[in-house]
Protein backbone atom coordinates (compact mmCIF):
# COMPACT_ATOMS: atom_id res chain seq x y z
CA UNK A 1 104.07 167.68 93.01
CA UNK A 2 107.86 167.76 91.80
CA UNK A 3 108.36 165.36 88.93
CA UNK A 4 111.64 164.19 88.81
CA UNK A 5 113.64 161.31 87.31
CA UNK A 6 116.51 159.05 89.26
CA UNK A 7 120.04 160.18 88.07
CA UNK A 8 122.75 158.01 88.78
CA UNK A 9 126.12 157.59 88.91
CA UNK A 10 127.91 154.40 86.66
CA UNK A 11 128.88 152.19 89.60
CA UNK A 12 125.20 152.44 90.72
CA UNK A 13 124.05 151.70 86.78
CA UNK A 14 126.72 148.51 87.09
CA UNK A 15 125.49 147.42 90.03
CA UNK A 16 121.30 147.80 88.36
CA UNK A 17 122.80 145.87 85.24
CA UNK A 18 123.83 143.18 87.71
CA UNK A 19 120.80 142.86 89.77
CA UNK A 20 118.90 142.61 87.08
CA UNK A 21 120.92 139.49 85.26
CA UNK A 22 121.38 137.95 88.79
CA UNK A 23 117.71 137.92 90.39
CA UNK A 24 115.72 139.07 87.85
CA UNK A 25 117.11 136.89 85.45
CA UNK A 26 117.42 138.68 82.42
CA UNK A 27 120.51 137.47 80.80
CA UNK A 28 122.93 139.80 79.76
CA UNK A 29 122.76 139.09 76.19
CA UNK A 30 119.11 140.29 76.09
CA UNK A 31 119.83 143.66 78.17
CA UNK A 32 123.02 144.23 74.94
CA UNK A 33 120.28 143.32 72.14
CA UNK A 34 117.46 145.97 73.70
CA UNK A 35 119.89 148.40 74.22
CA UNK A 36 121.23 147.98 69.99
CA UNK A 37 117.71 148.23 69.42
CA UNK A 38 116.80 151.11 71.48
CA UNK A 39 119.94 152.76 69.64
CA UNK A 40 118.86 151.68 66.44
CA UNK A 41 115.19 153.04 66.78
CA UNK A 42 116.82 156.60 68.12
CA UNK A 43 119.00 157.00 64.57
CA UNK A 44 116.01 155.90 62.31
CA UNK A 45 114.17 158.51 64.27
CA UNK A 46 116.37 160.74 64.27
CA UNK A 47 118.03 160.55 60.68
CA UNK A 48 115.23 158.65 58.82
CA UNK A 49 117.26 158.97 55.36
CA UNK A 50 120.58 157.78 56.03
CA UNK A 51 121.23 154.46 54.50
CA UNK A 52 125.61 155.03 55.20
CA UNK A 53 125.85 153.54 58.85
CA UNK A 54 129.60 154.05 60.27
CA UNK A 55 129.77 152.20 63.98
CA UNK A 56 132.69 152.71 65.85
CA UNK A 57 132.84 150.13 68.77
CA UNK A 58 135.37 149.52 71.37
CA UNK A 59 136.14 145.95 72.97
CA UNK A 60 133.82 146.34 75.85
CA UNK A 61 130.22 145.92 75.88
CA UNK A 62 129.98 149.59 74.76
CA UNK A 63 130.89 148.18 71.35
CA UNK A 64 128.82 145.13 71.80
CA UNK A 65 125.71 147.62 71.93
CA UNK A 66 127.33 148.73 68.84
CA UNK A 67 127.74 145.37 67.14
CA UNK A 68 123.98 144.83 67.45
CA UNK A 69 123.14 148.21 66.32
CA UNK A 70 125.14 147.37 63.11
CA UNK A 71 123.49 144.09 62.19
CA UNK A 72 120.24 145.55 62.71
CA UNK A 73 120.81 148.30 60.18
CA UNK A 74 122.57 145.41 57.87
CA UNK A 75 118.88 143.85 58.48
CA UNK A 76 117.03 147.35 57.33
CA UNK A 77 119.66 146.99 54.37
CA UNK A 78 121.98 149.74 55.24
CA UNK A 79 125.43 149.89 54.25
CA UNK A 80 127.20 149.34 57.20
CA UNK A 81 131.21 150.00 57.80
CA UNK A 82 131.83 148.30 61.43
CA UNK A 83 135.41 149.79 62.67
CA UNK A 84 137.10 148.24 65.37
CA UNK A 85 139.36 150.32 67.65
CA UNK A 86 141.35 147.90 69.67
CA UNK A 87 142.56 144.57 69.97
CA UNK A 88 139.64 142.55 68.95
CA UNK A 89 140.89 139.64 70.69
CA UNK A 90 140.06 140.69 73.71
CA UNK A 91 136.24 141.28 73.28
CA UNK A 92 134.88 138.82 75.52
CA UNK A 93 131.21 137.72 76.57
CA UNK A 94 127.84 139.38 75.28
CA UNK A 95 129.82 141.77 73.31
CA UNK A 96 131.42 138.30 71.82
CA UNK A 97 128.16 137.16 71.23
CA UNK A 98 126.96 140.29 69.60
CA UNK A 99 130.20 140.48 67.21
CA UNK A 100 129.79 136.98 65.98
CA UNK A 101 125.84 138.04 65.13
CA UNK A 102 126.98 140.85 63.45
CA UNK A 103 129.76 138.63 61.34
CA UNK A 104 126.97 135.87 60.94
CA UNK A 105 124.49 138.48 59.39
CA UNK A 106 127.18 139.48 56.69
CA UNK A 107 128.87 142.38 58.34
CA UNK A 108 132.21 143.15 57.75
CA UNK A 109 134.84 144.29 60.40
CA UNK A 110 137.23 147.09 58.99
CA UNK A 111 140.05 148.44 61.46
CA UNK A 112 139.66 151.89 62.53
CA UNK A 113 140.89 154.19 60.23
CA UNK A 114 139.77 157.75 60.43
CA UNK A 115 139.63 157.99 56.89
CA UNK A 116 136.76 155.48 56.82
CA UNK A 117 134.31 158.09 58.34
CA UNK A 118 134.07 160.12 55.02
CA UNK A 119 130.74 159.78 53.07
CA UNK A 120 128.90 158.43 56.56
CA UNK A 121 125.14 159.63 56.52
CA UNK A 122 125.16 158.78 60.66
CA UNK A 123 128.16 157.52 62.75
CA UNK A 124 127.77 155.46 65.75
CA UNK A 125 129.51 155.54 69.03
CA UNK A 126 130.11 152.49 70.54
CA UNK A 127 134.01 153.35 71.50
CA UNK A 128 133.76 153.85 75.31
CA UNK A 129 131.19 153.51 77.85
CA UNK A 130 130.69 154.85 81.37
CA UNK A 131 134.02 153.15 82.71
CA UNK A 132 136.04 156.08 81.65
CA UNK A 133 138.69 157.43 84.73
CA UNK A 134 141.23 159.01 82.80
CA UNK A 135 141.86 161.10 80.10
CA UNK A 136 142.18 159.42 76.35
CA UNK A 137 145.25 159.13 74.71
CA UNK A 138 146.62 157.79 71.52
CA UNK A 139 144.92 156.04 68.75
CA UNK A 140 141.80 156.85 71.37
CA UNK A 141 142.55 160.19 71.29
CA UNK A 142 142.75 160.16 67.53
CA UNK A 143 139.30 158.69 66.63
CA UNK A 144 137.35 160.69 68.91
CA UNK A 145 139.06 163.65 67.65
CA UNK A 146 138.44 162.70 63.78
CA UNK A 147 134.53 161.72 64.67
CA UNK A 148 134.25 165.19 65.80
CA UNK A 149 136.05 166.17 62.61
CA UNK A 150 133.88 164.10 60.16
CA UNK A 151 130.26 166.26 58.56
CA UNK A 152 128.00 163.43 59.67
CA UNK A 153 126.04 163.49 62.70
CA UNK A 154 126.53 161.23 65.88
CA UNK A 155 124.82 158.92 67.65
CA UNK A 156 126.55 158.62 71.05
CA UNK A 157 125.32 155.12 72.76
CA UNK A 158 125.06 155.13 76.78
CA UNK A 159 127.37 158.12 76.45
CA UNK A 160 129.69 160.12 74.56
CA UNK A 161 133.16 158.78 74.56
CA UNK A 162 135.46 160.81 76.56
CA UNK A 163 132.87 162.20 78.80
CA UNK A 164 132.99 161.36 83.21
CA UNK A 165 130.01 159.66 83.37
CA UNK A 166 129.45 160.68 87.26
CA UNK A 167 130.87 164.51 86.64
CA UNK A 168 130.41 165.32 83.07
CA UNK A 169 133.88 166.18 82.67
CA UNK A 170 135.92 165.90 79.74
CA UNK A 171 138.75 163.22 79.90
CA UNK A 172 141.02 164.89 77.29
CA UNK A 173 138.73 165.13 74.62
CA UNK A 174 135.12 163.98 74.08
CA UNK A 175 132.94 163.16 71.25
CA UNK A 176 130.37 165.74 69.89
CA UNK A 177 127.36 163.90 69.37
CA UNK A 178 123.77 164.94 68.49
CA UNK A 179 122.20 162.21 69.97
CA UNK A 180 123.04 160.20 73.33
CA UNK A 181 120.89 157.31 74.22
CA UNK A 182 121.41 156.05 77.36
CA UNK A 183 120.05 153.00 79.51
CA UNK A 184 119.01 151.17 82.49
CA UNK A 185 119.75 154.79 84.80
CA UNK A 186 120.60 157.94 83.67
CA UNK A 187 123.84 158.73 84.45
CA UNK A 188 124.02 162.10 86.35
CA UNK A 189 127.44 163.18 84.55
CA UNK A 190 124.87 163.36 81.27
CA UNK A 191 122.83 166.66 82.72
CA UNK A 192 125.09 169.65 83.64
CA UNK A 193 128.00 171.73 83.16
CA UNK A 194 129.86 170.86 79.91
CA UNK A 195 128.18 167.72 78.92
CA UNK A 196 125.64 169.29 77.39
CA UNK A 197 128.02 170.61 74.43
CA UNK A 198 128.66 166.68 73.93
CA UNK A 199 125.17 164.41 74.43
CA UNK A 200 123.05 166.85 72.08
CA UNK A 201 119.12 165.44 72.57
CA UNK A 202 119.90 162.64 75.37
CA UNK A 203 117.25 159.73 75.18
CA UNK A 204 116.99 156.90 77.63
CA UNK A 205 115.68 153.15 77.63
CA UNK A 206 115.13 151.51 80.86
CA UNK A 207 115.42 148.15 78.99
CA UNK A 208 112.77 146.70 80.19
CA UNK A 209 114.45 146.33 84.05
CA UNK A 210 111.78 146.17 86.66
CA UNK A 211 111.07 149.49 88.13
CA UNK A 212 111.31 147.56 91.44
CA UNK A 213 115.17 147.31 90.54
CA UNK A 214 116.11 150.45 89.90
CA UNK A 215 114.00 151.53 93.74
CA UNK A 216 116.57 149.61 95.46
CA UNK A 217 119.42 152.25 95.02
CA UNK A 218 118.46 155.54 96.24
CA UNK A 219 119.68 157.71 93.59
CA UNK A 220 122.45 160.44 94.38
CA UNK A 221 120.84 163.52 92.01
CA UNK A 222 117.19 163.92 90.69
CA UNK A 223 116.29 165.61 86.77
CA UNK A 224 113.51 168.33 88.01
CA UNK A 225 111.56 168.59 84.99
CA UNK A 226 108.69 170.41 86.68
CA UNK A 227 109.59 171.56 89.62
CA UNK A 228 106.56 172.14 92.65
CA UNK A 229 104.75 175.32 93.52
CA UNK A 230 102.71 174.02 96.50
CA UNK A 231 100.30 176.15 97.71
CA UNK A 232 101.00 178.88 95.31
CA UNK A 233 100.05 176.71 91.97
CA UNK A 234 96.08 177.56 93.67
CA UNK A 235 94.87 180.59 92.38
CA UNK A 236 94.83 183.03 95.25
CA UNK A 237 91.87 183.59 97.35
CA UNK A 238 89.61 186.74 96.10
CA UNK A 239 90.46 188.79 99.17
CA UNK A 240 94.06 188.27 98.95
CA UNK A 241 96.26 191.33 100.06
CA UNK A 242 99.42 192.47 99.58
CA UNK A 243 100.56 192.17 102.77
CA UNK A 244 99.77 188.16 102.45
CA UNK A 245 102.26 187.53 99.48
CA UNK A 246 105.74 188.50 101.57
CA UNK A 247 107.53 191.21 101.64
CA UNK A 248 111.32 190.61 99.79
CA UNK A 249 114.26 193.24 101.13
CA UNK A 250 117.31 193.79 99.06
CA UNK A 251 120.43 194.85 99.74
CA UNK A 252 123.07 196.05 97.06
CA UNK A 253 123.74 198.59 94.43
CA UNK A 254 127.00 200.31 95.41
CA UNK A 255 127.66 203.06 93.09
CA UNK A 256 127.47 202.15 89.57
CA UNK A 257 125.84 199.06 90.45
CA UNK A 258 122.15 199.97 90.84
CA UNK A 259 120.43 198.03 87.89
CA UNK A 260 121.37 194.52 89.48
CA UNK A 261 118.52 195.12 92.92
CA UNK A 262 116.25 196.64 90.55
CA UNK A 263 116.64 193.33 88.54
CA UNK A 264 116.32 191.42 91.81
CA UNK A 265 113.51 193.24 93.27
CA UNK A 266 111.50 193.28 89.68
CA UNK A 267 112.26 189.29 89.61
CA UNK A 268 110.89 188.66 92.93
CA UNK A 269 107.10 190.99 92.14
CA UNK A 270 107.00 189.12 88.79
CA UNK A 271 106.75 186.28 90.33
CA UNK A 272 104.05 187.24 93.46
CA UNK A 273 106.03 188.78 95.74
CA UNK A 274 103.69 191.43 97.89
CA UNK A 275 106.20 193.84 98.17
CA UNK A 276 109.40 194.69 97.61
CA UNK A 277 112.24 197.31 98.92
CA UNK A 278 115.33 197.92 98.38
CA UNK A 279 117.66 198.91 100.20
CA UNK A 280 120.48 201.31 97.84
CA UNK A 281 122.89 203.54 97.90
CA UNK A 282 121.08 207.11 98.47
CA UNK A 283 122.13 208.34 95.07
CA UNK A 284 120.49 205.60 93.24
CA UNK A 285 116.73 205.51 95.06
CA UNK A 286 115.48 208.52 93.11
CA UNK A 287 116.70 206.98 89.93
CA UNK A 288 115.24 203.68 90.62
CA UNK A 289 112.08 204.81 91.86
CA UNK A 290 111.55 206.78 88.98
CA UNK A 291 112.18 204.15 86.57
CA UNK A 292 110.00 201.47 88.37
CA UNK A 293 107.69 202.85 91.18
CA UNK A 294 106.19 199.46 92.14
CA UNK A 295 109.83 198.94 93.96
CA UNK A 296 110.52 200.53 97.24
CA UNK A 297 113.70 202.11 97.12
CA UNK A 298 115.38 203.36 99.89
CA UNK A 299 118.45 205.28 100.29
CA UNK A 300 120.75 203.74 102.72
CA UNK A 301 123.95 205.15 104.36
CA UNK A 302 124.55 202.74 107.24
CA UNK A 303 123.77 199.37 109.10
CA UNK A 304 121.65 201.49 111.38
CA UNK A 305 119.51 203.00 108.76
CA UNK A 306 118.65 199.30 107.66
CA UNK A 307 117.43 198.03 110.73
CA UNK A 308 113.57 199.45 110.07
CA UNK A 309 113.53 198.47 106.90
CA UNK A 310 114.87 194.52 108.51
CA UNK A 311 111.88 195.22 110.57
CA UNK A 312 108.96 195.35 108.19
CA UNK A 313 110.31 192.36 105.50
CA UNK A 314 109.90 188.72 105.45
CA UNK A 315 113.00 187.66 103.46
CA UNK A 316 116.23 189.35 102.88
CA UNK A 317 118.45 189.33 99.39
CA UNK A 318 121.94 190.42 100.09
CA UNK A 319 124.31 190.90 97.42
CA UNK A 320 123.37 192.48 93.51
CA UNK A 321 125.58 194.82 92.89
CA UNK A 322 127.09 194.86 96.62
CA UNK A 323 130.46 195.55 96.16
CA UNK A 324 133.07 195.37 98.45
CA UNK A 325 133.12 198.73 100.11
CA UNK A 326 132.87 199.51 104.02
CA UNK A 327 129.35 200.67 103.24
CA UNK A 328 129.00 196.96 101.76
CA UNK A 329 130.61 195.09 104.58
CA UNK A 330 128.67 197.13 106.95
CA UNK A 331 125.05 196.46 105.36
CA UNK A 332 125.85 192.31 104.87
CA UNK A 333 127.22 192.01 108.55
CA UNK A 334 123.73 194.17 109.39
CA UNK A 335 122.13 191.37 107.01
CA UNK A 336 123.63 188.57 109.17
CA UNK A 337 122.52 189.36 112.42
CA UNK A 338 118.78 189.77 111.20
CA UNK A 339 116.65 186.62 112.10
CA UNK A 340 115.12 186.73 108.68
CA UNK A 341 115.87 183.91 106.08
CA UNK A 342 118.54 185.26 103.67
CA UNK A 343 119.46 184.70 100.44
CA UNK A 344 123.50 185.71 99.45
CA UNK A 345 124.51 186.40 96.14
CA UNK A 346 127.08 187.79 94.18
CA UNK A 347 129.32 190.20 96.31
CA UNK A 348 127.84 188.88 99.47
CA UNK A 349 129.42 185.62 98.30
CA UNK A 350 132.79 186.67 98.35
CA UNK A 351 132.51 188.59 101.41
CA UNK A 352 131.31 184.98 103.06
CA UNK A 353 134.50 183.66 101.54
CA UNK A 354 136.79 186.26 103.53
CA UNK A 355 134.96 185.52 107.07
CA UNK A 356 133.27 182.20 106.50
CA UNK A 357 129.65 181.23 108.98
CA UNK A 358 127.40 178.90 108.46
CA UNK A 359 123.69 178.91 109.24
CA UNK A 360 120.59 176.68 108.25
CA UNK A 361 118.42 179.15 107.39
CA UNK A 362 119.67 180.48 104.01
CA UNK A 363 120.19 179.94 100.26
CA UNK A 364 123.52 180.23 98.66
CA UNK A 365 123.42 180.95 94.44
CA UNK A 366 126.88 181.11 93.35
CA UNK A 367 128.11 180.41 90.22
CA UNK A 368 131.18 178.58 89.87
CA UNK A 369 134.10 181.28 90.10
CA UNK A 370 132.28 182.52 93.60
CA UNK A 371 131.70 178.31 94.57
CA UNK A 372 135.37 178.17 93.79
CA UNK A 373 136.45 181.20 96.49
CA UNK A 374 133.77 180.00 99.29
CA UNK A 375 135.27 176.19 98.66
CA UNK A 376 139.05 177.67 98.60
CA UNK A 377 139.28 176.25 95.11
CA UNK A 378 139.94 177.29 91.57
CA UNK A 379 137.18 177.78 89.30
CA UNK A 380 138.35 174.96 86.87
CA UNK A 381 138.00 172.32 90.11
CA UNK A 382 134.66 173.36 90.51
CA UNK A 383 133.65 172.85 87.37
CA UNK A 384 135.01 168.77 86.88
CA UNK A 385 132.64 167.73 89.66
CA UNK A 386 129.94 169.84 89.81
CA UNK A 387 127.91 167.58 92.10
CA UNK A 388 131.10 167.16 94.39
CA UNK A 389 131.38 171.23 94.63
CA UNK A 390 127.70 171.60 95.36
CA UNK A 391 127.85 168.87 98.00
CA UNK A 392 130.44 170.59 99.64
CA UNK A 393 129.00 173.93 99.65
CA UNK A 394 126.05 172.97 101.47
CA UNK A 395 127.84 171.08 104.30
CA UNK A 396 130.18 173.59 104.39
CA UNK A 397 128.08 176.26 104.83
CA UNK A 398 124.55 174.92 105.62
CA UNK A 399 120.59 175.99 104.12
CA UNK A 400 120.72 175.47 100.56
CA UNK A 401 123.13 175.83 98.05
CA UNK A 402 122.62 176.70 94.65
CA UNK A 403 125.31 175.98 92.40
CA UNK A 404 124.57 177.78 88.69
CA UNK A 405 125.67 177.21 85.32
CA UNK A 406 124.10 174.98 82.37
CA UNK A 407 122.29 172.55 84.55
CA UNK A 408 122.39 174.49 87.77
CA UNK A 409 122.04 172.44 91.07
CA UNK A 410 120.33 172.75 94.07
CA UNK A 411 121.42 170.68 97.26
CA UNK A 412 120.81 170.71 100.59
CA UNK A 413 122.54 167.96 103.10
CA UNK A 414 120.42 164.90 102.99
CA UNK A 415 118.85 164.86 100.32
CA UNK A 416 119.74 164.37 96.47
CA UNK A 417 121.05 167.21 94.35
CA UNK A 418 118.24 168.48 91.96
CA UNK A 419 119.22 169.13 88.65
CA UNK A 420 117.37 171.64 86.57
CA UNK A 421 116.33 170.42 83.19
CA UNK A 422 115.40 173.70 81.68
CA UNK A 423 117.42 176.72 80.49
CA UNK A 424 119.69 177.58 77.47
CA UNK A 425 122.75 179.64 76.73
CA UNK A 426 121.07 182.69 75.67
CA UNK A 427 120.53 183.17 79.79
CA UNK A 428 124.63 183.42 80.44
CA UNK A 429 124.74 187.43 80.02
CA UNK A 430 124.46 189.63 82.68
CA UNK A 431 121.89 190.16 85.31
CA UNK A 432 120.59 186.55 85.16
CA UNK A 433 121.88 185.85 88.12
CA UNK A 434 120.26 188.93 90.32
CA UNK A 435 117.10 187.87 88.44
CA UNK A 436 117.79 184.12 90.05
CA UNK A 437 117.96 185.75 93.40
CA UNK A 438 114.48 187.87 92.78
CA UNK A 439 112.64 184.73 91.73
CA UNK A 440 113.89 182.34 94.67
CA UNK A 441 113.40 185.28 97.17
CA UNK A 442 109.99 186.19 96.13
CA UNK A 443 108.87 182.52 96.46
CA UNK A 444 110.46 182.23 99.97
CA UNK A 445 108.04 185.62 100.73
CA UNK A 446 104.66 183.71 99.59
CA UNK A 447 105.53 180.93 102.01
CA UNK A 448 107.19 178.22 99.93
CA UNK A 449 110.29 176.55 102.67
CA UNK A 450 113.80 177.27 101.46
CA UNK A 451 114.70 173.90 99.53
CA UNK A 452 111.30 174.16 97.79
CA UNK A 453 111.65 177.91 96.94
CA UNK A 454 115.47 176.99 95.93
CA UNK A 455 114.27 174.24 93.49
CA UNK A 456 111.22 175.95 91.99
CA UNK A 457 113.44 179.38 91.50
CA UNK A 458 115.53 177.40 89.14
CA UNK A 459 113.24 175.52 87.57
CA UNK A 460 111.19 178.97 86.81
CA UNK A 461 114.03 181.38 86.01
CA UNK A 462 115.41 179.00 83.41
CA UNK A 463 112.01 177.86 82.07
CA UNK A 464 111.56 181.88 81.64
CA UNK A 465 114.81 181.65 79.57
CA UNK A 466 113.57 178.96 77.35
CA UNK A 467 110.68 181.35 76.73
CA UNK A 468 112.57 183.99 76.00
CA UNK A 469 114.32 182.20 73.80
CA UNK A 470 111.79 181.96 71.29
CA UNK A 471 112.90 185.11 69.68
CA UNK A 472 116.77 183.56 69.77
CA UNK A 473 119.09 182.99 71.81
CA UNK A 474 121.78 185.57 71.18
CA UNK A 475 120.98 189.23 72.28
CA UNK A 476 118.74 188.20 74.76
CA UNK A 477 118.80 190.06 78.51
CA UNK A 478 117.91 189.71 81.85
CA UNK A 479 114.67 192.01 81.54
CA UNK A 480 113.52 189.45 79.07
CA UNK A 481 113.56 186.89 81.09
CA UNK A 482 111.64 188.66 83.66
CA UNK A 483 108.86 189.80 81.12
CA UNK A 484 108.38 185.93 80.77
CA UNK A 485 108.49 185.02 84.64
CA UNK A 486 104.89 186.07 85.26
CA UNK A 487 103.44 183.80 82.33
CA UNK A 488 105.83 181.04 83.53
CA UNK A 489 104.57 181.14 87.32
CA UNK A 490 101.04 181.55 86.67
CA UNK A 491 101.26 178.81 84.50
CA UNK A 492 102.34 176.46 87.83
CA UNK A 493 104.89 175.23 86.55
């Protein structure tokens, strides 16, 4: 079974927050005092031997949580410097009530001067929570930009300042922290594209809301952290066969371009695939052959020379190392017209983007520059809503769409975007993404349905990565990641 976690976005949280004061009568007060605590217990884990607290709170109940953090580490006999950003008069309610605890305990309120952060053995967050809708600007601007100046580390609380909480984007500027601990729901903006150079380690306390609570609001995106093999997490029966695994066709490798199918079609048998062809440029199937004889590499001059080999496979890949040629546009409008569930990538992609279809029975996997020409929109839009872009995509177009970068997603229409926990930065060189298409094809082949074989790909390609990664991050390749696909899949994920 998939096990994933509810991501939501801060107008949902809000609403949770409110449910739980009004009906399950928690006051608000309490909910501010677990979450100081929660934040509290994350530094002392995290930074057992500072004893120099610097919180930074804002007026809202962002710096509220912040106010109880303080006069808990007052308590543990810290020293504590408390700096207020903002007109202090207009802190009103809990975060009232947590101020005056803090100023009853002995704590000391200091105004916000950037200067104040030197010599801090943690700094706290509390400036801005998940209200955030437009970019920061002056004295704002300033402190986040001199906490992300200052040597100590940061504790982000709910989330870093500056950061969309429903996109992840960055409103101007956005604090660096090495820590996030967030409550009540996770907020989806916290898990993909550029937030993750911001939250560091991202914890999360539910507060002690009901679990009932939170299953009243369907959630908009899911966290896969282990994605679902099905059927193929069995071991295989004893007379298995090839010929009962799939067989996974690819199409690509224009001139120059013939290591991205052999990526793709490697991908797909390291992860169980039966068999595997590919379907080249003639010049390159001697080559390839030669160099790995479990693939099936054919030399291909037209549409019409395809059609047997459309004939004998189970799932098609169109689109590593394509191009753009006649030859190209020839084999992908061949591709097209086969019955056989299809998987577009790379040059395929922007070929869909010239003559646009849509169809339920394929996958998608761009990454943002080739979402950005199917969607008619420049890379940079893409990336500020992530979920928004994916969303599209897959009503656009139809099947599944796969939308990569750091924390790719996975959507198809009706149903939550999944966001892939796993992967690291060492995975953005070149060929991961033909490797992507290998491992979410050769699923498809063994039987797994398209959203399921879209999800799991992911899930194992980046896990791979993180395996990979042992050895560093830097310098590592594609063909490392698929040397660690086969422990990764037989290990079920």
């Amino acid at each position: 079974m998939t096990t994933t976690l509810p991501l939501y976005t801060a107008a949902q949280v809000r609403e949770l927050d409110h449910i739980a004061i009004e009906e399950a009568g928690i006051p608000g007060y309490t909910l501010m005092s677990r979450a100081g605590a929660a934040a509290w217990d994350t530094l002392r884990e995290a930074w057992p031997e500072a004893r120099h607290i610097v919180v930074v709170c804002g007026t809202g109940n962002n710096g509220g949580d912040g106010y109880v953090l303080a006069r808990l580490a007052l308590e543990a006999r810290c020293r504590v410097m408390l700096l207020q950003l903002g007109d202090a008069g207009r802190i009103r309610g809990d975060a009232l009530t947590a101020r005056e605890a803090y100023l009853a305990a002995g704590g000391v309120v200091s105004v916000a001067d950037p200067a104040l952060l030197q010599g801090a053995g943690v700094i706290v967050d509390a400036l801005l929570g998940t209200g955030l809708e437009r970019p920061l600007e002056g004295e704002w601007l300033s402190m986040v930009e001199a906490l992300n100046r200052a040597a100590a580390p940061v504790l982000a609380i709910d989330i870093p300042s500056g950061l969309h909480a429903d996109t992840g984007a960055v409103l101007g500027a956005a604090v660096e922290a090495q820590r996030t601990m967030t409550f009540i729901g996770r907020k989806q903006g916290l898990y993909t594209g550029r937030a993750a150079e911001f939250t560091g380690a991202v914890s999360f306390s539910d507060l002690g809301v009901p679990a009932g609570i939170c299953q009243r609001i369907p959630p908009p995106a899911r966290l896969v952290t282990a994605p679902s093999l099905g059927k193929l997490a069995a071991p295989r029966p004893r007379a298995a066969h090839k010929g009962a695994h799939g067989h996974v066709l690819v199409i690509g490798g224009d001139r120059g371009m013939n290591g991205a199918v052999r990526l793709a079609g490697e991908a797909a048998l390291r992860v169980g695939a039966g068999l595997v062809s590919l379907a080249t440029r003639t010049e390159h199937a001697a080559v390839i052959s030669a160099a790995c004889p479990e693939l099936m590499s054919h030399g291909v001059g037209s549409a019409r020379e395809l059609l047997p080999l459309l004939a004998r496979a189970t799932v098609v890949v169109a689109g590593p190392g394509l191009g753009r040629s006649p030859w190209a546009r020839a084999l992908f409008a061949a591709a097209l017209e086969s019955p056989l569930p299809l998987l577009v990538d790379a040059d395929a992609l922007n070929l869909l983007s010239r003559e646009p279809t849509r169809r339920d029975d394929w996958v998608l996997t761009p990454h943002p520059g080739e979402a950005g020409r199917l969607l008619q929109q420049d890379t940079a839009a893409v990336q500020r809503d992530r979920y928004a872009a994916v969303r599209a995509l897959g009503d656009a177009f139809g099947g599944v769409a796969v939308l990569k970068g750091a924390g790719t997603l996975v959507y198809r229409a009706g149903s939550p975007v999944e966001v892939c926990a796993a992967g690291n930065p060492g995975m953005a060189t070149g060929g991961m993404g033909d490797v992507l298409s290998g491992v979410i094809a050769g699923l498809i082949a063994q039987g797994l349905d398209l959203p399921r074989a879209s999800t799991a790909g992911v899930c194992l390609h980046a896990r791979a990565g993180d395996r990979a990664a042992g050895q560093g991050e830097r310098g590592m390749t594609a063909r490392d990641v698929i040397d660690a696909l086969r422990f990764v899949v037989n290990a079920g994920a």
